[in-house]
N, C-alpha and C. Protein backbone atom coordinates (compact mmCIF):
# COMPACT_ATOMS: atom_id res chain seq x y z
N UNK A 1 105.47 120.91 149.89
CA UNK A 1 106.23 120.94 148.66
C UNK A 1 107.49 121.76 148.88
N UNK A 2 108.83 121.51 148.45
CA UNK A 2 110.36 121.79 148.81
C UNK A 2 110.50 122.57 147.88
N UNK A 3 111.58 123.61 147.72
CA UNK A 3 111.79 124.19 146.38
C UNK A 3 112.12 123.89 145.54
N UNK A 4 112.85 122.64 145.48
CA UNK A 4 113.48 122.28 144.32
C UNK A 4 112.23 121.57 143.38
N UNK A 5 110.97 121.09 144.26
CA UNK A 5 109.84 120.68 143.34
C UNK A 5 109.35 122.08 142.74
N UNK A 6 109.30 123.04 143.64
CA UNK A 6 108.98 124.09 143.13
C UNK A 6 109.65 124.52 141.81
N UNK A 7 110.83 124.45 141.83
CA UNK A 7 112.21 125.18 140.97
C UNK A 7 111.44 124.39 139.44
N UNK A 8 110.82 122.90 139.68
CA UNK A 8 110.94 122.07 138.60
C UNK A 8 109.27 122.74 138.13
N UNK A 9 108.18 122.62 139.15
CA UNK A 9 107.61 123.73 138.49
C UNK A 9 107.29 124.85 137.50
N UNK A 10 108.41 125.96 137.65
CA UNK A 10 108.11 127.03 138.05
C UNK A 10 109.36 127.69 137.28
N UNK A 11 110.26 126.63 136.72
CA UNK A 11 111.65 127.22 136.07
C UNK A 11 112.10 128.01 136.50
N UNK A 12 112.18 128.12 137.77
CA UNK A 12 112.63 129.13 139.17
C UNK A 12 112.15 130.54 138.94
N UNK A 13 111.23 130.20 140.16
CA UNK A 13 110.68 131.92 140.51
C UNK A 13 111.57 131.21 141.65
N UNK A 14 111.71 130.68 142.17
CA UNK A 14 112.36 130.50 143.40
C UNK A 14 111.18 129.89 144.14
N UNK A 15 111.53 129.20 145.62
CA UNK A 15 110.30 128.53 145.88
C UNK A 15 109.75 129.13 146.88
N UNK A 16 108.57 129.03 147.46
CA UNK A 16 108.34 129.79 148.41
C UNK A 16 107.46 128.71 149.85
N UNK A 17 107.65 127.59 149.62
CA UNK A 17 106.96 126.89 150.57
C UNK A 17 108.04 126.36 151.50
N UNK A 18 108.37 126.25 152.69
CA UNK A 18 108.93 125.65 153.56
C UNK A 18 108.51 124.77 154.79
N UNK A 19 109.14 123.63 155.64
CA UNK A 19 108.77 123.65 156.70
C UNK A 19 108.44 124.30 157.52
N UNK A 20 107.08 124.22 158.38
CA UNK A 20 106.87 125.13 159.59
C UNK A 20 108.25 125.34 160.71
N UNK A 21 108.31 126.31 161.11
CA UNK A 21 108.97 126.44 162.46
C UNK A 21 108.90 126.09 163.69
N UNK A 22 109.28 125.10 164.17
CA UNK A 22 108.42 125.13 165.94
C UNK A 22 107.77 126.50 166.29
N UNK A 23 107.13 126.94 166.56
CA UNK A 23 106.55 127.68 167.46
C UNK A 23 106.73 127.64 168.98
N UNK A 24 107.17 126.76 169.16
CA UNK A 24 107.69 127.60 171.14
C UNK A 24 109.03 127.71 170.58
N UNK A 25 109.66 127.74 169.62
CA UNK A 25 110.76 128.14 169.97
C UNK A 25 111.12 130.23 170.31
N UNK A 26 112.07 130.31 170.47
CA UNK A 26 111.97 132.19 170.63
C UNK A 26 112.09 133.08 169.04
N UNK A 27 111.79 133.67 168.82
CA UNK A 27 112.38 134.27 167.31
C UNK A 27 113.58 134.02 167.15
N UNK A 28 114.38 134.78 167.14
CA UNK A 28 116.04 134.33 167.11
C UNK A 28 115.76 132.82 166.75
N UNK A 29 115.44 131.68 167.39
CA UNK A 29 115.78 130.27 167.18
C UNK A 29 114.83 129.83 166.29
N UNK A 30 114.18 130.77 166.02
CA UNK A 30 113.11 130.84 164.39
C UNK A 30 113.77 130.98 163.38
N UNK A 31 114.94 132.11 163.48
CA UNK A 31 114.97 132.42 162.15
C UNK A 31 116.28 131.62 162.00
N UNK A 32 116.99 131.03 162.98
CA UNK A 32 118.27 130.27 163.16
C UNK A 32 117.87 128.49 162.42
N UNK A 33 116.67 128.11 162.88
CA UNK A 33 115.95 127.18 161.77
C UNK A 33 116.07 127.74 160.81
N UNK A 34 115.46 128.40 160.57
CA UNK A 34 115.26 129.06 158.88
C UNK A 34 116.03 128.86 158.23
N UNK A 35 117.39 129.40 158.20
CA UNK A 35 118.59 129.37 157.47
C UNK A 35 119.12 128.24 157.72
N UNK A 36 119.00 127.45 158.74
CA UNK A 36 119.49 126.00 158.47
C UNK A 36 118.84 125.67 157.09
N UNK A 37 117.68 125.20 157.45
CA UNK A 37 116.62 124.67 156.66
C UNK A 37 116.74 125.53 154.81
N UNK A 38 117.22 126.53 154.81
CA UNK A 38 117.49 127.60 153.81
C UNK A 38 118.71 127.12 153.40
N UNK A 39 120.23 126.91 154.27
CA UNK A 39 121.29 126.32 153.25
C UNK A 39 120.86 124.55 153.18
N UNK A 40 120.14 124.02 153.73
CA UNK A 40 120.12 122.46 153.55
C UNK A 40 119.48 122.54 151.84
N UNK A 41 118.15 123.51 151.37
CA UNK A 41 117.16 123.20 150.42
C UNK A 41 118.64 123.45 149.39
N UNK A 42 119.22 124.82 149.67
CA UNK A 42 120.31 125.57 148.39
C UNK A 42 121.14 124.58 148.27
N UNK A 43 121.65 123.69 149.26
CA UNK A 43 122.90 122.42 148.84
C UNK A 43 121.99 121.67 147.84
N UNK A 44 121.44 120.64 148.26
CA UNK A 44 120.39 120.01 147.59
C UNK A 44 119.79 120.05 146.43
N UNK A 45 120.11 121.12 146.29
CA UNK A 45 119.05 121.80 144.40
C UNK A 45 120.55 122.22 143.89
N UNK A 46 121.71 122.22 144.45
CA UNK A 46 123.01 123.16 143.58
C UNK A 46 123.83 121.66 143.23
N UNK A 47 123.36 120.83 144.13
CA UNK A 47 124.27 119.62 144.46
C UNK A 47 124.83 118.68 143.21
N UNK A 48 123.07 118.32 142.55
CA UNK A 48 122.85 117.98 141.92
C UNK A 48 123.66 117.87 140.28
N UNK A 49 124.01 119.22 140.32
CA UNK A 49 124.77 119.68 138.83
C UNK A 49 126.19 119.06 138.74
N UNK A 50 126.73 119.06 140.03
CA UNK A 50 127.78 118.69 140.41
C UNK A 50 129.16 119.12 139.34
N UNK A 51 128.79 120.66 139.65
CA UNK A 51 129.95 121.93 138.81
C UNK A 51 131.18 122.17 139.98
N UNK A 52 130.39 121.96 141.32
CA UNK A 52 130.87 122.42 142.43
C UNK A 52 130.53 122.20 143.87
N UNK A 53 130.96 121.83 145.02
CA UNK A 53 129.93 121.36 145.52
C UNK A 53 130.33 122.61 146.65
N UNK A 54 128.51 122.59 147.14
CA UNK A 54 127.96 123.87 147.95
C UNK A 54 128.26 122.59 149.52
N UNK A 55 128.54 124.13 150.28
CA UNK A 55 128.70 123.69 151.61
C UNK A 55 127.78 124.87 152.63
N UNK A 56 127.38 125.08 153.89
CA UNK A 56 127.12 125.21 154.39
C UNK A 56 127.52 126.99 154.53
N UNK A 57 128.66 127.01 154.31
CA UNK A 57 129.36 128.10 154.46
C UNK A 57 129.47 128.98 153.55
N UNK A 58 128.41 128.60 152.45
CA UNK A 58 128.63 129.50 150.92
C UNK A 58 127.19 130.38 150.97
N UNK A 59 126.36 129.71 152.38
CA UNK A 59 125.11 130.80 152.48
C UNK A 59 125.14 131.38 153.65
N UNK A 60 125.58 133.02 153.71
CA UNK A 60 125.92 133.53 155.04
C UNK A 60 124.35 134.44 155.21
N UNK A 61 124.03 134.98 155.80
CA UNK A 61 123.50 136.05 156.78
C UNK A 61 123.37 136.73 157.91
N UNK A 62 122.65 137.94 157.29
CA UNK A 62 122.85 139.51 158.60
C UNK A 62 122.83 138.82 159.54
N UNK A 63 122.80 139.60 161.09
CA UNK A 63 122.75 139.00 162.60
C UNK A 63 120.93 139.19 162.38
N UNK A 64 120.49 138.40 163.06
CA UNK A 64 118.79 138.61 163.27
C UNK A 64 118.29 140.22 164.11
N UNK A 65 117.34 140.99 163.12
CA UNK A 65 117.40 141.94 164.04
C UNK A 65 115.92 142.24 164.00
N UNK A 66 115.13 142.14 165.04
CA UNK A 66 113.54 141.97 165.10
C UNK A 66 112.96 143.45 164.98
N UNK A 67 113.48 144.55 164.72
CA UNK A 67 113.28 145.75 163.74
C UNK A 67 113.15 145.57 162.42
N UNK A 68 113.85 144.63 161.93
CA UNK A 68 113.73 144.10 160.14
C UNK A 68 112.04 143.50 159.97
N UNK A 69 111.67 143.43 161.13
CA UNK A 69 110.07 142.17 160.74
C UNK A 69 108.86 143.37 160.92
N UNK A 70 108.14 143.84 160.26
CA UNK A 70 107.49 145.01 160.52
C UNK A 70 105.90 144.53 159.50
N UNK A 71 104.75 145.77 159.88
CA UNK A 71 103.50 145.05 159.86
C UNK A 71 103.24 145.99 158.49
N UNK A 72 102.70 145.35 156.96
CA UNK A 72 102.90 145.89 156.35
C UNK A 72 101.02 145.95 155.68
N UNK A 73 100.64 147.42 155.17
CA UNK A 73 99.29 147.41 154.70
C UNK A 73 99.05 146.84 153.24
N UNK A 74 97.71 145.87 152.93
CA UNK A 74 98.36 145.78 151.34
C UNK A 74 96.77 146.90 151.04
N UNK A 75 97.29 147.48 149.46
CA UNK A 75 96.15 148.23 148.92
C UNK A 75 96.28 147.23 147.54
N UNK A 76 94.69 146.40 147.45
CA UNK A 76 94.91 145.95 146.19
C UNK A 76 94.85 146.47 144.84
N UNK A 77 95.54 146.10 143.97
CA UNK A 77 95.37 146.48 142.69
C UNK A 77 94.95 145.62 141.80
N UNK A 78 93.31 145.47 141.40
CA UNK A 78 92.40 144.60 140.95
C UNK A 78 92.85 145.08 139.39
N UNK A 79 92.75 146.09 139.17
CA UNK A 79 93.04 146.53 137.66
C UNK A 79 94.43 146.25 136.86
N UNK A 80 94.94 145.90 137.52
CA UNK A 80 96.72 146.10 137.09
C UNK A 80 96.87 145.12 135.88
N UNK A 81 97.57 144.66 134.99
CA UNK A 81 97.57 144.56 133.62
C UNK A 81 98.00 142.92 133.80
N UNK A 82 98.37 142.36 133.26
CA UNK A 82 99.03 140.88 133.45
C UNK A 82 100.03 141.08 132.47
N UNK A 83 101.55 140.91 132.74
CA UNK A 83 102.54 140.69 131.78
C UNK A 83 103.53 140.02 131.92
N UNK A 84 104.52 139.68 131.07
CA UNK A 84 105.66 138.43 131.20
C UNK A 84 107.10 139.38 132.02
N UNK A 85 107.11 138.30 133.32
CA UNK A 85 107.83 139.12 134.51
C UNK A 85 109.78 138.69 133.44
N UNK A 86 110.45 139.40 133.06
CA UNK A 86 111.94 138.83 132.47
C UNK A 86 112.61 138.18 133.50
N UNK A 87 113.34 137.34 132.96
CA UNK A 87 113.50 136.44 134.08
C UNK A 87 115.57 136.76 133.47
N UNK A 88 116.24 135.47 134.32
CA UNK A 88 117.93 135.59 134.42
C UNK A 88 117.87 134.66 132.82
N UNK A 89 116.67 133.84 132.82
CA UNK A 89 117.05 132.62 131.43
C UNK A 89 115.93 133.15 130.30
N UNK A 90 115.55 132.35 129.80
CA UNK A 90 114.50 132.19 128.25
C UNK A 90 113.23 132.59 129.01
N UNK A 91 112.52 131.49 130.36
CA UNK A 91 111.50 131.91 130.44
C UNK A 91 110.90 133.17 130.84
N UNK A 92 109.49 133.89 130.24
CA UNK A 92 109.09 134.95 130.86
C UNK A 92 107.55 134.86 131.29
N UNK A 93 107.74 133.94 132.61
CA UNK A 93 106.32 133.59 133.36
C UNK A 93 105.60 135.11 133.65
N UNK A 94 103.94 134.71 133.51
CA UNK A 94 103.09 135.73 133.65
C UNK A 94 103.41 136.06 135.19
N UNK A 95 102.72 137.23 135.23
CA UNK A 95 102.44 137.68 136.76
C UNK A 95 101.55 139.11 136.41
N UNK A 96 101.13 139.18 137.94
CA UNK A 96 100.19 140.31 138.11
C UNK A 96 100.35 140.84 139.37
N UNK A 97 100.64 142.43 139.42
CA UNK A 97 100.61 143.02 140.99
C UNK A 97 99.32 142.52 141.13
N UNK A 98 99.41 141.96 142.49
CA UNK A 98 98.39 141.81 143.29
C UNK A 98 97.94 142.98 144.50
N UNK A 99 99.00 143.94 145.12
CA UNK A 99 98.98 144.72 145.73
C UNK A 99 99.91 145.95 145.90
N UNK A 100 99.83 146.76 146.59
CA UNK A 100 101.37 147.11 146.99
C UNK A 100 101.30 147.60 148.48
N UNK A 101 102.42 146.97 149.11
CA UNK A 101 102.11 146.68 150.74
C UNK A 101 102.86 148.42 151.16
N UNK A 102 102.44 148.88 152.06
CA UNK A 102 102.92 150.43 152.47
C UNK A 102 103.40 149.81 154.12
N UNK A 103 104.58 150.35 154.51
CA UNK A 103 105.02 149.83 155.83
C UNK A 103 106.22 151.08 156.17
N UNK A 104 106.39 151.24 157.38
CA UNK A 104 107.80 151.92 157.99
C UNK A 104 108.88 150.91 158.08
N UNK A 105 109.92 151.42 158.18
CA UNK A 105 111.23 150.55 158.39
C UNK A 105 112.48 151.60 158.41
N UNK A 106 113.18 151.70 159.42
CA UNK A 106 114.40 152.73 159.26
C UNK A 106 113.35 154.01 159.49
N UNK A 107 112.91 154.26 160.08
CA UNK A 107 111.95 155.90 160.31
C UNK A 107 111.36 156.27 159.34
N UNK A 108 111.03 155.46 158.23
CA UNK A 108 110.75 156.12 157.03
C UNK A 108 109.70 154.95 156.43
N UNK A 109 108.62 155.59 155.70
CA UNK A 109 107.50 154.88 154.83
C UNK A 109 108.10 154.37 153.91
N UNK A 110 107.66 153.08 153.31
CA UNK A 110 108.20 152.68 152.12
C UNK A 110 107.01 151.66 151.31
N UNK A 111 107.15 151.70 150.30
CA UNK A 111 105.89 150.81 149.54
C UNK A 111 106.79 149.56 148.31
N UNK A 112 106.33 148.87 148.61
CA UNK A 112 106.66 147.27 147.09
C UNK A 112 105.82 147.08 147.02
N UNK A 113 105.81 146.82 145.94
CA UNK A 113 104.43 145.64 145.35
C UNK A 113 104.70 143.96 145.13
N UNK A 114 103.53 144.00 145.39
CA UNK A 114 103.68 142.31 145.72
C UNK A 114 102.77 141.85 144.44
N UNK A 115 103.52 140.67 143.59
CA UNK A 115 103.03 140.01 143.24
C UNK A 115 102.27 138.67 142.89
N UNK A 116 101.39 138.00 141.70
CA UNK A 116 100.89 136.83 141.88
C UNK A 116 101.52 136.20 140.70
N UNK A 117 102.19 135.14 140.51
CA UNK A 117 102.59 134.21 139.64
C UNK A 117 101.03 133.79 138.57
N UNK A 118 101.07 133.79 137.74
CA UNK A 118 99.78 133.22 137.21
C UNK A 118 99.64 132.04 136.66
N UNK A 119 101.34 131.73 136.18
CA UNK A 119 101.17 130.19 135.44
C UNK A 119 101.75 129.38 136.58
N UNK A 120 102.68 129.47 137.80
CA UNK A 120 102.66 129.24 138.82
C UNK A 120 100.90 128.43 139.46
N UNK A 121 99.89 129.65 139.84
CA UNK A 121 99.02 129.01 139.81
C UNK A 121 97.73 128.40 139.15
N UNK A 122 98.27 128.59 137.99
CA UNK A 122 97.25 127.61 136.67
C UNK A 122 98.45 126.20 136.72
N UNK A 123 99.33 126.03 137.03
CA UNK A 123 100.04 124.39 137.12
C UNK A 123 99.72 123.38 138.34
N UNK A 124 99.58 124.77 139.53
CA UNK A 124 99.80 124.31 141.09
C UNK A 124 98.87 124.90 141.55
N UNK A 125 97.40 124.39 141.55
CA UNK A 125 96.69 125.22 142.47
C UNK A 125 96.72 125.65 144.04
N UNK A 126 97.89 124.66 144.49
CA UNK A 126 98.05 125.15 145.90
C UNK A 126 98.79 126.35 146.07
N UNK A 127 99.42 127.09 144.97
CA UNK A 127 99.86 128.32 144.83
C UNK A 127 99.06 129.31 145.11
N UNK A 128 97.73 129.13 145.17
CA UNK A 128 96.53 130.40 144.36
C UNK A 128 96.50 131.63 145.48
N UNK A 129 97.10 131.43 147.19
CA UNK A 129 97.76 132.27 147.72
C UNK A 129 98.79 132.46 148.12
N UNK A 130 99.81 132.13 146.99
CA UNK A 130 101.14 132.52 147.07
C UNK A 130 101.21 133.50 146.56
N UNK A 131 101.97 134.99 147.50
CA UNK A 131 102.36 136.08 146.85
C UNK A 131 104.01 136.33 146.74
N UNK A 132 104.33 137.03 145.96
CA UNK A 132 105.96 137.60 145.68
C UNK A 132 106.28 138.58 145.38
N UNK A 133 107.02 138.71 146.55
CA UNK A 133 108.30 140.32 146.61
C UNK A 133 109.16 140.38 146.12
N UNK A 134 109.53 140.90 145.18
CA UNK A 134 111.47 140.66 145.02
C UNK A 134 111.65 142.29 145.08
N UNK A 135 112.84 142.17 145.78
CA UNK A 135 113.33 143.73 146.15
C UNK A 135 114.89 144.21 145.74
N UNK A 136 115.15 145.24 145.53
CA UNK A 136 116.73 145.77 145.72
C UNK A 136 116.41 146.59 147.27
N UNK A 137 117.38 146.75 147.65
CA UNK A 137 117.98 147.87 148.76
C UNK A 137 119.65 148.50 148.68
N UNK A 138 119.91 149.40 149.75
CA UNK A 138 120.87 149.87 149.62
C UNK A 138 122.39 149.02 149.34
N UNK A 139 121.99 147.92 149.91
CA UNK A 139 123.15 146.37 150.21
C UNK A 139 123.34 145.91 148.98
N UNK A 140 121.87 146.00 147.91
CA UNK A 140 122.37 144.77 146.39
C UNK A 140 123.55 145.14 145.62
N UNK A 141 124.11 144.51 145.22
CA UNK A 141 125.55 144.57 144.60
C UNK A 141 126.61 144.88 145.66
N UNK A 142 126.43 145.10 147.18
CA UNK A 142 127.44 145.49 147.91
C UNK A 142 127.91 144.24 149.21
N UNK A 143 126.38 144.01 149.76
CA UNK A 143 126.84 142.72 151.02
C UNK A 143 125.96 141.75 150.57
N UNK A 144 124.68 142.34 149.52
CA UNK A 144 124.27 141.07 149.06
C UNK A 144 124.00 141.19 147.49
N UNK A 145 122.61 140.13 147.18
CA UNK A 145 123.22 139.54 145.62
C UNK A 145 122.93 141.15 144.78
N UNK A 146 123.48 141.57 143.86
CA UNK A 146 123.54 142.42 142.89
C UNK A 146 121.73 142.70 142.08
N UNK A 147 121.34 141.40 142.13
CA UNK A 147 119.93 141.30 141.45
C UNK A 147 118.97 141.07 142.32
N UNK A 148 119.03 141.72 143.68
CA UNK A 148 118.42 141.57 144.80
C UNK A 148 117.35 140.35 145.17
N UNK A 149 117.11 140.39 146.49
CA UNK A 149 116.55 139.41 147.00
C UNK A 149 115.07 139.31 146.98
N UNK A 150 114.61 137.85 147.39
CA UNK A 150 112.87 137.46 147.54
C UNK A 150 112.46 137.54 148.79
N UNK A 151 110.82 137.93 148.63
CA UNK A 151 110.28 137.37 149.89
C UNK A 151 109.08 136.84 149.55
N UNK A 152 108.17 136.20 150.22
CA UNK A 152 107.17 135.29 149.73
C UNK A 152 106.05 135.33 150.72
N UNK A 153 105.16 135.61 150.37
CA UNK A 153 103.80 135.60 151.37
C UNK A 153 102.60 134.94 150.76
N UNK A 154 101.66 134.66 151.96
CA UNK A 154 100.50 134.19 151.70
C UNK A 154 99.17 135.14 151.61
N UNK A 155 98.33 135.11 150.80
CA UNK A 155 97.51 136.22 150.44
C UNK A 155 96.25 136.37 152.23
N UNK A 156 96.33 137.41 152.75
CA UNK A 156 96.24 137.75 154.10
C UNK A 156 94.50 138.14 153.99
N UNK A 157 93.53 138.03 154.89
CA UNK A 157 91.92 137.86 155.21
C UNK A 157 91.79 139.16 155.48
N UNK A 158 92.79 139.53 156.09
CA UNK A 158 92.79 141.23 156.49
C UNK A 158 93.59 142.32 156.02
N UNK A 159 94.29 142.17 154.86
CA UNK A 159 94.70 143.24 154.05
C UNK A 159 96.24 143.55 155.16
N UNK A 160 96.93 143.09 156.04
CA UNK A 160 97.86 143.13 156.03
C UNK A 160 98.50 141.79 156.59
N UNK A 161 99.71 142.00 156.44
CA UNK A 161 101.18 140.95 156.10
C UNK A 161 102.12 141.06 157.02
N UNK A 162 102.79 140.45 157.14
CA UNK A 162 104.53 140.97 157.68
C UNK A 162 105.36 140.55 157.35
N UNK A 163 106.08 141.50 156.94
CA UNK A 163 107.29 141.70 155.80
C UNK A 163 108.40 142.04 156.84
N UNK A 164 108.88 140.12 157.00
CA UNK A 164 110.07 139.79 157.79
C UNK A 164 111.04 139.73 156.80
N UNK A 165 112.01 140.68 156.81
CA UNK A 165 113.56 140.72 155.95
C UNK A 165 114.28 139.76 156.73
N UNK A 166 114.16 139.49 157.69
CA UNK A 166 115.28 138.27 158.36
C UNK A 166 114.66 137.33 157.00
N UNK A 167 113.31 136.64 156.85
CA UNK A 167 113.57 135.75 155.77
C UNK A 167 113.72 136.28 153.94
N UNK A 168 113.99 137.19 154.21
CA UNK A 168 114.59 137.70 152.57
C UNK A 168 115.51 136.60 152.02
N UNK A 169 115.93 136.06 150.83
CA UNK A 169 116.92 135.03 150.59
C UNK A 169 116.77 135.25 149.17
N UNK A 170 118.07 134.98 148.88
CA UNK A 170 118.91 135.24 147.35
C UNK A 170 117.97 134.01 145.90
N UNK A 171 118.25 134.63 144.96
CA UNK A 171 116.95 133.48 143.91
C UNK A 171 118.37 132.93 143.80
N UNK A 172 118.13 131.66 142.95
CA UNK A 172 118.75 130.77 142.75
C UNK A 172 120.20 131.19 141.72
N UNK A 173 119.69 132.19 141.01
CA UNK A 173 121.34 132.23 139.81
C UNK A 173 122.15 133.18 140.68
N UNK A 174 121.91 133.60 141.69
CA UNK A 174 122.87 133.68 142.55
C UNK A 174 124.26 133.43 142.83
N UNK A 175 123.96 131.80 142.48
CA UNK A 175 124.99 131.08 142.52
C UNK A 175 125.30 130.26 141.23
N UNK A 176 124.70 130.03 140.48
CA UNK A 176 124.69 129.06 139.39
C UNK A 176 123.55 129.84 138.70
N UNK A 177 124.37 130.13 137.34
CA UNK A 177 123.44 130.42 135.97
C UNK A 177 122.44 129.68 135.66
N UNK A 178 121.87 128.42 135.33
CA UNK A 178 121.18 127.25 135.28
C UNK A 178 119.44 127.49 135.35
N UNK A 179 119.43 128.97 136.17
CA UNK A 179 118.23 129.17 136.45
C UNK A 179 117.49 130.27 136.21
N UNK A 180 116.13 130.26 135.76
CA UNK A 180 115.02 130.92 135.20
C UNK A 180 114.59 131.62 136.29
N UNK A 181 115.48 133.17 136.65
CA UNK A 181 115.09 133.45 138.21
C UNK A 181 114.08 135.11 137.53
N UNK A 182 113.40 135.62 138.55
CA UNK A 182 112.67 136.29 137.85
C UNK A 182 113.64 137.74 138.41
N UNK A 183 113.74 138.98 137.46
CA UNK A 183 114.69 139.79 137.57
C UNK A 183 113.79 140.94 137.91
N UNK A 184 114.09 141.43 139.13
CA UNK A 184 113.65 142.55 140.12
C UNK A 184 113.36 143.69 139.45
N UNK A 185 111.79 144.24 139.32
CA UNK A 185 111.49 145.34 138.75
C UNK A 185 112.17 146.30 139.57
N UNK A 186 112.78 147.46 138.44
CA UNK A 186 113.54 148.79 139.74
C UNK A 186 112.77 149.80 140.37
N UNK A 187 111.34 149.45 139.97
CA UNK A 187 110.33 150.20 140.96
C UNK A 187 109.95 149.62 142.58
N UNK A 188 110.99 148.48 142.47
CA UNK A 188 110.27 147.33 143.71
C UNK A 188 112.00 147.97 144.32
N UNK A 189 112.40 149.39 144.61
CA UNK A 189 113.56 149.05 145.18
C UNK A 189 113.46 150.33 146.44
N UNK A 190 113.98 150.07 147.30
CA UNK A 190 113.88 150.69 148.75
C UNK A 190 115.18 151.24 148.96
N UNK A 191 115.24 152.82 149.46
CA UNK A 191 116.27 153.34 149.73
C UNK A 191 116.81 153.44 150.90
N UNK A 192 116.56 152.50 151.76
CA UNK A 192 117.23 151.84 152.30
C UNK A 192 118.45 150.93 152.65
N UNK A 193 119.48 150.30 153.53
CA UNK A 193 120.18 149.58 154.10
C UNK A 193 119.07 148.45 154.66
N UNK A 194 119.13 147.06 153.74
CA UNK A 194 118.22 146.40 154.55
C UNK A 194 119.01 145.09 155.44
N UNK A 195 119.51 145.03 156.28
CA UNK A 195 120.73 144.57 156.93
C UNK A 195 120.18 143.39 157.54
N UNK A 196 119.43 142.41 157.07
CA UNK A 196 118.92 141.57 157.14
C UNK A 196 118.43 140.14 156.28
N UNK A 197 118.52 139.33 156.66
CA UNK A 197 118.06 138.08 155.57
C UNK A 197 119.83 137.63 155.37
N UNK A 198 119.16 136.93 153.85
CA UNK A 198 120.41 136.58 153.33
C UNK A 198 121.39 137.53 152.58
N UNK A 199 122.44 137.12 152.72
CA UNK A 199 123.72 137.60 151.88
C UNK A 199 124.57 137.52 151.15
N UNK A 200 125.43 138.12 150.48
CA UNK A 200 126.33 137.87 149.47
C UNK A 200 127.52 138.83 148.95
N UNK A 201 128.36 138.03 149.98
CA UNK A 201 129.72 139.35 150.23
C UNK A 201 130.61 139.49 148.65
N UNK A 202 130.27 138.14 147.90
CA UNK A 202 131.06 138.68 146.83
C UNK A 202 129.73 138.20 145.55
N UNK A 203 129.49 139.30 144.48
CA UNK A 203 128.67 139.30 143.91
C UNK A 203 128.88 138.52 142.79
N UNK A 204 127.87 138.49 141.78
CA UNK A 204 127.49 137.82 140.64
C UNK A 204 127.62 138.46 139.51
């Protein structure tokens, strides 16, 4: 499933399913797919409105740096409350921390919490281990988007993850208002420079 089925879903949480990667390829030519495959989905879903048309060159990112991909612990949080995440539009889809992952990065400990979409997966049961990050860092509003970026994981057998910032990438109103993007709790924000993923030299 592509994001833009997702987007129609999901009134944009943003999507989180993609093509696999070759695997023999090297990292670097992993994450160099990626962002192909990352501005092909963003043309495609922006295309459509036809306000403006997106090119190739309107989705930049950091240089790949395999220090950004690091092994992260989750501690679950079974108790945590269920409430309506505010989004950029009208909708305010449920969600629930599902965890909060503890990891190093830059010499220093840092913790997000990761969440679970709930009406996400009461529509789409193939969601039911889809998890979501959305983060600020030191970069939002400066090299990238202002309302910081996503990351997306699958719920892990062994309580940890890896929380690759090379695939961090901007939600959809980014670029176009149009969309129901979910707006970054400021407890999910890292004091950090996260010099990785996607970008956005001039803001929103």
């Amino acid at each position: 499933m592509n994001k833009v089925l997702f987007l129609l879903l999901m009134t944009l949480t943003v999507a989180c399913n993609k093509k696999m990667t070759p695997p023999t390829l090297s990292y670097e030519e992993q994450i160099s797919h990626w962002q192909e495959e990352e501005r092909t989905t963003y043309i495609q879903a922006f295309n459509v409105f036809e306000e403006r048309v997106f090119t190739p060159e309107d989705f930049t990112f950091y240089p790949t740096n395999t220090s950004y991909r690091v092994e992260a612990t989750l501690t679950l949080t079974p108790d945590s409350e269920v409430f309506e995440m505010p989004t950029s539009g009208t909708k305010t889809p449920r969600y629930k921390a599902y965890a909060t992952a503890d990891f190093t990065l830059g010499g220093k400990q840092h913790s997000l919490t990761v969440y679970e979409n709930l009406d996400l997966q009461r529509r789409s049961p193939e969601y039911a281990d889809y998890l979501f990050c959305p983060f600020y860092d030191l970069t939002s509003g400066e090299t990238s988007y202002g309302g910081g970026r996503y990351m997306d994981f699958t719920k892990p057998s062994d309580g940890k993850i890896i929380m690759d910032f090379n695939k961090c990438y901007n939600p959809y109103c980014a670029y176009l208002d149009k969309f129901n993007c979910p707006i970054t709790p400021r407890e999910n924000t890292l004091d950090i420079e996260v010099l990785a993923g996607m970008r956005l030299d001039s803001d929103h």
